[in-house]
Protein backbone atom coordinates (compact mmCIF):
# COMPACT_ATOMS: atom_id res chain seq x y z
CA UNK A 1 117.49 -116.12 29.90
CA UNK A 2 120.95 -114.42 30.55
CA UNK A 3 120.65 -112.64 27.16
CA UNK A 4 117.43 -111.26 28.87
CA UNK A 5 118.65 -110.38 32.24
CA UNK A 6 121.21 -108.39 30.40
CA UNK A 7 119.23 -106.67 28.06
CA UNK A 8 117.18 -105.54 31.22
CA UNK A 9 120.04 -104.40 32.91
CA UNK A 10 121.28 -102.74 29.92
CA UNK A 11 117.87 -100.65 29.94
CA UNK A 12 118.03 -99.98 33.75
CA UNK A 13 121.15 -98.51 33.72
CA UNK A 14 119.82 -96.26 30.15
CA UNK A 15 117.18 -95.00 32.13
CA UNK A 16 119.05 -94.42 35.51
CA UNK A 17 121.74 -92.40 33.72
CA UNK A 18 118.84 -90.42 32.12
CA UNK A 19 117.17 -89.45 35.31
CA UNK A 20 118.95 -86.85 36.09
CA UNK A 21 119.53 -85.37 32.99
CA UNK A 22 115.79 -85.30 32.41
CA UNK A 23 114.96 -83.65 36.20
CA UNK A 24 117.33 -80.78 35.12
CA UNK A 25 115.27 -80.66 31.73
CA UNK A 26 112.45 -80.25 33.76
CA UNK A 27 113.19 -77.82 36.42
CA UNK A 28 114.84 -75.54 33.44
CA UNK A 29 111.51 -75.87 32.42
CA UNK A 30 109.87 -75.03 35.47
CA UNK A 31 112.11 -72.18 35.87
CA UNK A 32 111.50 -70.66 32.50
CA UNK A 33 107.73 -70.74 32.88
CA UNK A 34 108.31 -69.00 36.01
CA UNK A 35 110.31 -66.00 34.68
CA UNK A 36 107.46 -65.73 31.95
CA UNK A 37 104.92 -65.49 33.95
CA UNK A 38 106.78 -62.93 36.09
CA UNK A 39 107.65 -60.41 32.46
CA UNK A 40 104.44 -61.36 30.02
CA UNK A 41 102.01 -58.50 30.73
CA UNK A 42 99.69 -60.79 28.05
CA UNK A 43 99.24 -63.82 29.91
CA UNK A 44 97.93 -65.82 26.24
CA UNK A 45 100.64 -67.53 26.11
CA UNK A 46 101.71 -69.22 29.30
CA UNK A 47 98.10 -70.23 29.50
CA UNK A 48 97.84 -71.99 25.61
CA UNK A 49 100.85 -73.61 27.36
CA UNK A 50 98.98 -74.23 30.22
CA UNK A 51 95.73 -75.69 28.02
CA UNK A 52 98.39 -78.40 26.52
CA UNK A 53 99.61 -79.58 29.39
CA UNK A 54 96.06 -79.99 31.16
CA UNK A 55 94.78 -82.03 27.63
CA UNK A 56 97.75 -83.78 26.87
CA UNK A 57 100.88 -84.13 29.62
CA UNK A 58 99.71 -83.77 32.69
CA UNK A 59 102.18 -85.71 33.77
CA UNK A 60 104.39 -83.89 32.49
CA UNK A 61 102.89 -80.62 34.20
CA UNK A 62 103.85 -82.90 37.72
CA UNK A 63 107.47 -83.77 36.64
CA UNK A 64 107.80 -79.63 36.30
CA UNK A 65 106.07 -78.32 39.37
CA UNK A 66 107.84 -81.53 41.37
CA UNK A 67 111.16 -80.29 39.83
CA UNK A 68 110.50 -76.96 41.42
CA UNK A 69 110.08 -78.30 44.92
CA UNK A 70 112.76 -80.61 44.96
CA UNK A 71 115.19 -77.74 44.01
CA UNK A 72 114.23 -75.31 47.37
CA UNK A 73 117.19 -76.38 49.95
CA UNK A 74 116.06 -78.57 53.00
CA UNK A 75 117.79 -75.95 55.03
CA UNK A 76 115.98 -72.64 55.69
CA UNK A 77 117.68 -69.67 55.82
CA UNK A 78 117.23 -67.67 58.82
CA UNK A 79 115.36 -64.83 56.90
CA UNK A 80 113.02 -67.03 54.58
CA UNK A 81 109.88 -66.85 54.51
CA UNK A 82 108.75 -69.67 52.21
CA UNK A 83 104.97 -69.46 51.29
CA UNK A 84 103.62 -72.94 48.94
CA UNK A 85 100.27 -72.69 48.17
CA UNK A 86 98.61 -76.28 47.46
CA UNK A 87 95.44 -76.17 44.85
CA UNK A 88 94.39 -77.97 41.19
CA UNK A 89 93.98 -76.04 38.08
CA UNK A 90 91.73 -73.39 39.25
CA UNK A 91 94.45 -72.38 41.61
CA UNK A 92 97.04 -72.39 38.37
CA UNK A 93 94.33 -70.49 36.81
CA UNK A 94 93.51 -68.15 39.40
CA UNK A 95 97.04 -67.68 41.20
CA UNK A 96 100.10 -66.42 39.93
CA UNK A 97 103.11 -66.95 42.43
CA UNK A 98 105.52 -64.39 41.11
CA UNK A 99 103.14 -61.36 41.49
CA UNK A 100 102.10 -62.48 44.78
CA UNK A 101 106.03 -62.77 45.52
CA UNK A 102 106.70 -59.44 44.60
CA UNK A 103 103.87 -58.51 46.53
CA UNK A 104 105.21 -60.19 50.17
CA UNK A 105 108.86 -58.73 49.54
CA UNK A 106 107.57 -55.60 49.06
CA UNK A 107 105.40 -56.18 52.29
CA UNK A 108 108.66 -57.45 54.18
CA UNK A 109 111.49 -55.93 53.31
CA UNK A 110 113.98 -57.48 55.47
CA UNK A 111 112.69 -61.24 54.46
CA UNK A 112 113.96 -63.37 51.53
CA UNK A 113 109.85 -64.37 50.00
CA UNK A 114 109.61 -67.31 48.12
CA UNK A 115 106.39 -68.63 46.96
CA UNK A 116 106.27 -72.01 45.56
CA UNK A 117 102.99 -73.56 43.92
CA UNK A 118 102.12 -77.14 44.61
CA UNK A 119 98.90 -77.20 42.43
CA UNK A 120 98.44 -79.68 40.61
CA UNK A 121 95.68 -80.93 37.65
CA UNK A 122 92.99 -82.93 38.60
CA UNK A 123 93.85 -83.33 42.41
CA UNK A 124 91.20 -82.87 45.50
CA UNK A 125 91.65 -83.28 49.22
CA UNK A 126 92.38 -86.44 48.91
CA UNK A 127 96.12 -84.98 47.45
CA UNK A 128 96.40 -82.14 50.39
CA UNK A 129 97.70 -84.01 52.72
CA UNK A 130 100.54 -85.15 50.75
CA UNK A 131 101.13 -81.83 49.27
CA UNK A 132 101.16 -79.74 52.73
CA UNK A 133 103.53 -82.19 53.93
CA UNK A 134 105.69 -81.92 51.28
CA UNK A 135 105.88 -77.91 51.89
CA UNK A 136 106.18 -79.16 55.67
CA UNK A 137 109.10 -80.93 54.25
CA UNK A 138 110.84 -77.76 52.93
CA UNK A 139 110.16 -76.05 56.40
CA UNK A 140 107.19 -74.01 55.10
CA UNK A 141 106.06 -70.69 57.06
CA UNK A 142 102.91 -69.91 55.30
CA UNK A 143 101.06 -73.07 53.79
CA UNK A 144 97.81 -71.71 51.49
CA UNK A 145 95.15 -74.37 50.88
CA UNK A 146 92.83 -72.92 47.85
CA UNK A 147 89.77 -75.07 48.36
CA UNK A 148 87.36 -74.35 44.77
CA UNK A 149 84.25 -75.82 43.19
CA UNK A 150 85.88 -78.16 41.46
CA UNK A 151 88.45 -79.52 43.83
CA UNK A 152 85.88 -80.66 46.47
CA UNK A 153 84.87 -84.22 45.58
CA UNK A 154 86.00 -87.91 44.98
CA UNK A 155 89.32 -88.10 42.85
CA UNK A 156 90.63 -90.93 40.73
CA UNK A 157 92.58 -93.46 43.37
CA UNK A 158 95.05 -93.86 41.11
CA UNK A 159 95.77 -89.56 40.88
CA UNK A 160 96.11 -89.81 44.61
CA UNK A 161 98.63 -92.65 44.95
CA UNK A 162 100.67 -90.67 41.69
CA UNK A 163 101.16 -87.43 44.05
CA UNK A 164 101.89 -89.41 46.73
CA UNK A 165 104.55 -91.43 45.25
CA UNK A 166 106.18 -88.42 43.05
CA UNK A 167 106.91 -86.64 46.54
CA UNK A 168 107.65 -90.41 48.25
CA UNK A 169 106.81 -88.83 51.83
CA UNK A 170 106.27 -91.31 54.61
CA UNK A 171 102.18 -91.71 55.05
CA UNK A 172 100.09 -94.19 57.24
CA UNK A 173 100.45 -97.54 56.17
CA UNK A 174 103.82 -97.05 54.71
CA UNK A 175 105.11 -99.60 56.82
CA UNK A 176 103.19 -102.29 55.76
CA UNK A 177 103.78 -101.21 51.97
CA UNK A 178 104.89 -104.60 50.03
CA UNK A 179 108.25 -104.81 48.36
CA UNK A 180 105.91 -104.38 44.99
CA UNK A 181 104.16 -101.44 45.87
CA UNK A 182 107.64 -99.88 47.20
CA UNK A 183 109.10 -100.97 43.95
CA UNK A 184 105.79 -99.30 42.33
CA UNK A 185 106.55 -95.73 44.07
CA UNK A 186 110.19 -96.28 42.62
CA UNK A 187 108.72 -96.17 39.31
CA UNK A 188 106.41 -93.56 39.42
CA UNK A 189 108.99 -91.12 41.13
CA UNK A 190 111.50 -91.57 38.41
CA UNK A 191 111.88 -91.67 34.87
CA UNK A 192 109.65 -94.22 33.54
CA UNK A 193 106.56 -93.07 33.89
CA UNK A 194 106.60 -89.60 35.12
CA UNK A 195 109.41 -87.99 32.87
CA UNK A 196 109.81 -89.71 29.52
CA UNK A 197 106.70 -90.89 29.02
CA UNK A 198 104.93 -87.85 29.46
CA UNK A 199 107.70 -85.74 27.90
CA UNK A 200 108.08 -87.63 25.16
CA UNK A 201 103.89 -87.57 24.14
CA UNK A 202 104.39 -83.76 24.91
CA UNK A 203 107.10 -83.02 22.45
CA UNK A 204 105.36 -85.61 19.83
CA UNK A 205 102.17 -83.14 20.09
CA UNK A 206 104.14 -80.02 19.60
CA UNK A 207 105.52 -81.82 16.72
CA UNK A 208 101.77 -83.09 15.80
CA UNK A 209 100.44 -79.79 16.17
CA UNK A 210 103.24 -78.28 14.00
CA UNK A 211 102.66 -80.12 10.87
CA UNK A 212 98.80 -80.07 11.27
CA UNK A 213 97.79 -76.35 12.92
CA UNK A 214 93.91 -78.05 13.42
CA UNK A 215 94.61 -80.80 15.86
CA UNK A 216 92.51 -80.12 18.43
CA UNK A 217 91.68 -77.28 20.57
CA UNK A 218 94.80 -77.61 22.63
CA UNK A 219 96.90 -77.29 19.71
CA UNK A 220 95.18 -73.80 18.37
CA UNK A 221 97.67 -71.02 17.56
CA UNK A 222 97.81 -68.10 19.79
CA UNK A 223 96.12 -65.54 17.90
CA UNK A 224 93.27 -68.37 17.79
CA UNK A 225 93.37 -69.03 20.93
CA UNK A 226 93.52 -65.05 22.03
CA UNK A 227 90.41 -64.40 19.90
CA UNK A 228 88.43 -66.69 21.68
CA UNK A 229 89.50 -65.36 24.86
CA UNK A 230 88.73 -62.47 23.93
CA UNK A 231 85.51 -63.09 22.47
CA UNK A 232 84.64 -65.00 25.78
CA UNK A 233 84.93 -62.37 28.03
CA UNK A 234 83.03 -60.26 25.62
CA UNK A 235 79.67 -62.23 25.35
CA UNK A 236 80.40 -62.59 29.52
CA UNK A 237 79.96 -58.68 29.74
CA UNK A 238 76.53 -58.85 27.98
CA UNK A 239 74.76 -61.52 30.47
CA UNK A 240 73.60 -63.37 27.62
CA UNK A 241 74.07 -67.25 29.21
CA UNK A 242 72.92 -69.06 26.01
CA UNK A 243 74.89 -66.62 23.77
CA UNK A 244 78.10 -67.51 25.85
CA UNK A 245 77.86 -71.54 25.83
CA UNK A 246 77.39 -70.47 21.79
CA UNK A 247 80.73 -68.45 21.94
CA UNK A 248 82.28 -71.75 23.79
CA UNK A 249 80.70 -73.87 21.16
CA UNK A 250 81.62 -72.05 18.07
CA UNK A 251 85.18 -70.99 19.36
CA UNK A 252 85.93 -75.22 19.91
CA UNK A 253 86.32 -74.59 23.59
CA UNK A 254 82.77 -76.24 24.90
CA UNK A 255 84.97 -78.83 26.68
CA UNK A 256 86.58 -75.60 29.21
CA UNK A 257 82.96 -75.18 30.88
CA UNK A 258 82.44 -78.07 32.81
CA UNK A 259 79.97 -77.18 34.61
CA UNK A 260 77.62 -80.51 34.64
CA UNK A 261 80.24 -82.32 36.75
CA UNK A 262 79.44 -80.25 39.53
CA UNK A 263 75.95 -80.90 40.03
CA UNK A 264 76.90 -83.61 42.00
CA UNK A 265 76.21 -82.48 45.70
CA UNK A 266 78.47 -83.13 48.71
CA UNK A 267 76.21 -84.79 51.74
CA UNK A 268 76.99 -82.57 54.74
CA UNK A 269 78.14 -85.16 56.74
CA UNK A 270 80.79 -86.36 53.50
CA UNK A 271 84.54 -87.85 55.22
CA UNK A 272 86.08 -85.29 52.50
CA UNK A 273 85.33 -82.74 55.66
CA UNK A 274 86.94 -84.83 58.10
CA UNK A 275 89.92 -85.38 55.24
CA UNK A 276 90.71 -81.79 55.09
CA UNK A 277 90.37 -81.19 59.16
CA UNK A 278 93.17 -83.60 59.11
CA UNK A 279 95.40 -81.83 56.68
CA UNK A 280 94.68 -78.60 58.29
CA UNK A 281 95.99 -79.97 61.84
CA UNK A 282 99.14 -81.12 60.41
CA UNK A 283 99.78 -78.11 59.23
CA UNK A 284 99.07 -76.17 61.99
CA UNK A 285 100.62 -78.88 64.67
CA UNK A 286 103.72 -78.62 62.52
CA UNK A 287 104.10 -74.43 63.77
CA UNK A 288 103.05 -73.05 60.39
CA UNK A 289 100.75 -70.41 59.33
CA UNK A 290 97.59 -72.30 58.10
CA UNK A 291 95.63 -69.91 55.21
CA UNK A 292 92.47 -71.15 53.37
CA UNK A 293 91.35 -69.15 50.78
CA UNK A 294 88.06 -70.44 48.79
CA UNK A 295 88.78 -69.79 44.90
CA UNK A 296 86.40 -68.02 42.77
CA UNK A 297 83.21 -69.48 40.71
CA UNK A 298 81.86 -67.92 37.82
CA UNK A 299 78.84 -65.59 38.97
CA UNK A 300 77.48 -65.99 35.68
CA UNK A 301 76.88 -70.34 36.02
CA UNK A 302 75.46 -69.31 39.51
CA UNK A 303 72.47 -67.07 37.78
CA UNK A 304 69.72 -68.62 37.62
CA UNK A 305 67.83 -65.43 35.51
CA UNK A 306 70.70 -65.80 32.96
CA UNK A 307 71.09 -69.62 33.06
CA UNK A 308 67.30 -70.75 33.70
CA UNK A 309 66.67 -71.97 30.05
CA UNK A 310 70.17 -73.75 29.94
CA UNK A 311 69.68 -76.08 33.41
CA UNK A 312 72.34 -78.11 32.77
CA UNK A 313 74.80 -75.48 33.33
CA UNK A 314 73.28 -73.56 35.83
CA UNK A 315 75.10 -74.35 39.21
CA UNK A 316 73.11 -73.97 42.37
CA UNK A 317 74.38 -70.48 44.16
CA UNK A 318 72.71 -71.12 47.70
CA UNK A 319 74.52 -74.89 47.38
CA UNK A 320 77.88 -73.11 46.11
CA UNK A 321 77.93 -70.56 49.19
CA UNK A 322 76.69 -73.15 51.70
CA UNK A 323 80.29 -75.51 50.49
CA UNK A 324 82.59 -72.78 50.96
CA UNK A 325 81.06 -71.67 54.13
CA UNK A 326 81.23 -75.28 55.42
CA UNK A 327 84.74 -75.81 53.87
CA UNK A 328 85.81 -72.50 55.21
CA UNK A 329 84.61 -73.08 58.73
CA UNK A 330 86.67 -76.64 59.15
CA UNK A 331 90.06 -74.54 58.17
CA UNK A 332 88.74 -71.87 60.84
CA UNK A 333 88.53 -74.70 63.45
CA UNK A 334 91.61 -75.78 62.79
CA UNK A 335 93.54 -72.37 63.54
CA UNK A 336 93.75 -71.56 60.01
CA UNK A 337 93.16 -67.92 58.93
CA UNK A 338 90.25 -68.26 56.33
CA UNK A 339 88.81 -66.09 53.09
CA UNK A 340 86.39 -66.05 50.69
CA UNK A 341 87.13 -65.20 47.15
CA UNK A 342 84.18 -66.89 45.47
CA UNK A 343 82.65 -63.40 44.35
CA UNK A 344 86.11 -61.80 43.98
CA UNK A 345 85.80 -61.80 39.92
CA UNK A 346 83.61 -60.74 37.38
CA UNK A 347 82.02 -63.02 34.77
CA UNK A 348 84.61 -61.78 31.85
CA UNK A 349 87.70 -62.58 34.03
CA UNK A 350 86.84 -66.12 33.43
CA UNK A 351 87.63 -69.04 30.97
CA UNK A 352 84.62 -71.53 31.98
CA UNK A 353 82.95 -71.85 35.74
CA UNK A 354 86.31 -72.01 38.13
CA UNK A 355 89.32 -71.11 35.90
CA UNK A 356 90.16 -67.39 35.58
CA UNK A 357 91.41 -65.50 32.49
CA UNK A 358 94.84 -63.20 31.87
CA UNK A 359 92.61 -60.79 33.83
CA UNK A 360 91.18 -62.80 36.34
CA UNK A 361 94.78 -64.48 37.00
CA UNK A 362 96.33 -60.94 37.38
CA UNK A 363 93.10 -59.74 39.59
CA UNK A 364 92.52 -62.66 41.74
CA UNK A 365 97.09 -62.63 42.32
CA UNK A 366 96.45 -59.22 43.89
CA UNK A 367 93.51 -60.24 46.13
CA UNK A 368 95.39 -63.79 47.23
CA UNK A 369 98.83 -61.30 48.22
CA UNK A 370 96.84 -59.02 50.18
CA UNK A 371 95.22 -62.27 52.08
CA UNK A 372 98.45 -63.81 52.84
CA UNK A 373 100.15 -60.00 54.15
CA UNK A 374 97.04 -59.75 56.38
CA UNK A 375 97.22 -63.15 57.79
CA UNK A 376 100.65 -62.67 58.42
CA UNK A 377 100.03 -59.42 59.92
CA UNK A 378 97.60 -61.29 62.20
CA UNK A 379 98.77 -63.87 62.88
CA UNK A 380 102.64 -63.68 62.48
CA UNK A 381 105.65 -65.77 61.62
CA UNK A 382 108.18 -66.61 63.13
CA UNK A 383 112.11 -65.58 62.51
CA UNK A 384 113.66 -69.36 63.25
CA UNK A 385 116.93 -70.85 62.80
CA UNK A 386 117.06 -73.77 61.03
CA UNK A 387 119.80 -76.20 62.28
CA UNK A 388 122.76 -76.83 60.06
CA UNK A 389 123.30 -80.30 58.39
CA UNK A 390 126.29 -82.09 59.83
């Protein structure tokens, strides 16, 4: 039994003394997928990357975009303006921070812009409230909610309580929390089972993929993977709706449409409403600049003349405008200044129904930088003085 005990201990302290190392690793990461985004006028490659870490690490993908926010000082310079916009995949595929960066400091001059992304894989409403008050937590000026087709729905408990615990912010109920659910948030914070896990079954499939170039449509090389970008937005230019789910088919990207999934209808009078009016207030309670900005949907899912003989991937348009009218309206009535991108892109500036292309990306960047000056404009933020730390 002491053999054991020590063995244990021997392991805790291996894995403590790795933490750290490992966070660097991944904010070097994070920092380096920044700065190519920012240069790479063809965007093929940071989203292959992107494709990988959706299919295989997403946990990984956390540990990185985590990394980022942990790294922004808890004290705010008098200048800052911090902007964090808070979204799933089709914000990562729709948003690119750095361009709409550039975009604020050229807007104000005489502020230092950051904007950090706090999107996430997989994550809903459920996850908002945890992620605004994480940019709350970094004294956030501008918080951007990017509400999308497919990021209005039930989530996966489980996806909620690992956002929850990787930021380990103080949330109702906390105080009744037993010592094995607070040991639980320990674990999922640190390196067990967000860092090395993850990282490890990321750097075995870029090993995997290496030694066998066919494993899987994540692992495709980039010329591969280019093509059938490229031959996507193609076929999207022609209209031809059974053509493209052909292209997807034939180019081993089927799995990128999605669109069945969200034939499942929210009820009107759904608690996810109620969820979000909730986040909202916090935000707005807490003195920041509320934005909602519904993401784009592929027009070409939404037609029923180009999708009627394929009905299980033709998504109901009147349903799609009626949910970001509704979802729109709760942000309004919570102070928040609202848009609506949902027709803001083309059918060829798309991968599948919600996430957008190199062009769509660079497109829909432009449009989200000229919401965010205008709300400011409108609205206004506020020079403040952050007090020093004793």
């Amino acid at each position: 039994m002491a053999k054991l005990a020590l063995v244990a201990l021997g392991v805790l302290v291996i894995l403590t003394s790795l933490d750290p190392l490992v966070s660097r690793l991944m904010y070097s990461e994070f920092a380096t997928n920044r700065r190519i985004e920012d240069t790479e006028s063809d965007l093929a490659p940071f989203m292959l990357n992107r494709f990988r870490e959706m299919l295989a690490a997403i946990g990984a993908s956390d540990a990185r975009t985590y990394e980022g926010w942990a790294a922004i000082p808890d004290v705010r310079g008098p200048t800052e303006l911090r902007v964090f916009v808070i979204g799933n995949s089709a914000a990562i595929f729709s948003i690119a921070p750095t361009q709409v960066e550039r975009r604020l400091a050229e807007a104000f001059p005489d502020r230092e812009v950051s904007v950090t992304p706090l999107a996430f894989p997989a994550t809903g409403v459920g996850e908002e409230r945890t992620l605004a008050r994480a940019a709350l937590a970094k004294h956030a000026d501008v918080v951007v909610f990017t509400p999308s087709l497919a990021g209005i729905g039930e989530r996966d408990p489980q996806r909620v309580l690992r956002i929850r615990d990787l930021f380990a912010l103080v949330g109702e109920g906390d105080a009744e929390r037993s010592l094995i659910d607070r040991l639980r948030s320990v674990r999922y914070r640190h390196w067990l089972l967000y860092r090395s896990r993850d990282r490890l079954r990321e750097l075995a499939l870029n090993l995997a993929t290496s030694a066998v170039p066919a494993w899987g449509s994540a692992s495709r090389d980039l010329e591969v993977t280019r093509a059938a970008l490229a031959a996507i937005a193609v076929v999207s230019r022609l209209g031809d709706g059974r053509l493209l789910v052909e292209t997807y088919a034939a180019r081993g990207l089927d799995g990128l449409i999605g669109t069945p999934v969200f034939h499942r209808r929210i009820p009107s009078d759904s608690p996810i409403f109620d969820q979000m009016r909730r986040n909202a207030r916090e935000v707005t309670e807490a003195g920041a600049l509320g934005v909602a900005l519904f993401l784009p949907a592929n027009p070409i899912f939404r037609n029923a003349s180009v999708m009627g003989e394929l009905p299980e991937y033709l998504v109901d348009d009147t349903y799609v405008r009626a949910l970001a009218e509704r979802t729109l309206g709760v942000y309004r009535d919570a102070g928040f200044y609202t848009a609506d991108g949902l027709d803001a892109l083309p059918p060829w500036a798309f991968l599948d129904l919600t996430h957008g292309n190199a062009e769509g990306i660079a497109t829909f960047s432009e449009e989200a930088a000229s919401i965010v000056i205008d709300a400011i404009a409108e609205r206004g933020v506020a020079q403040r003085v952050e007090p020093a730390e004793d």
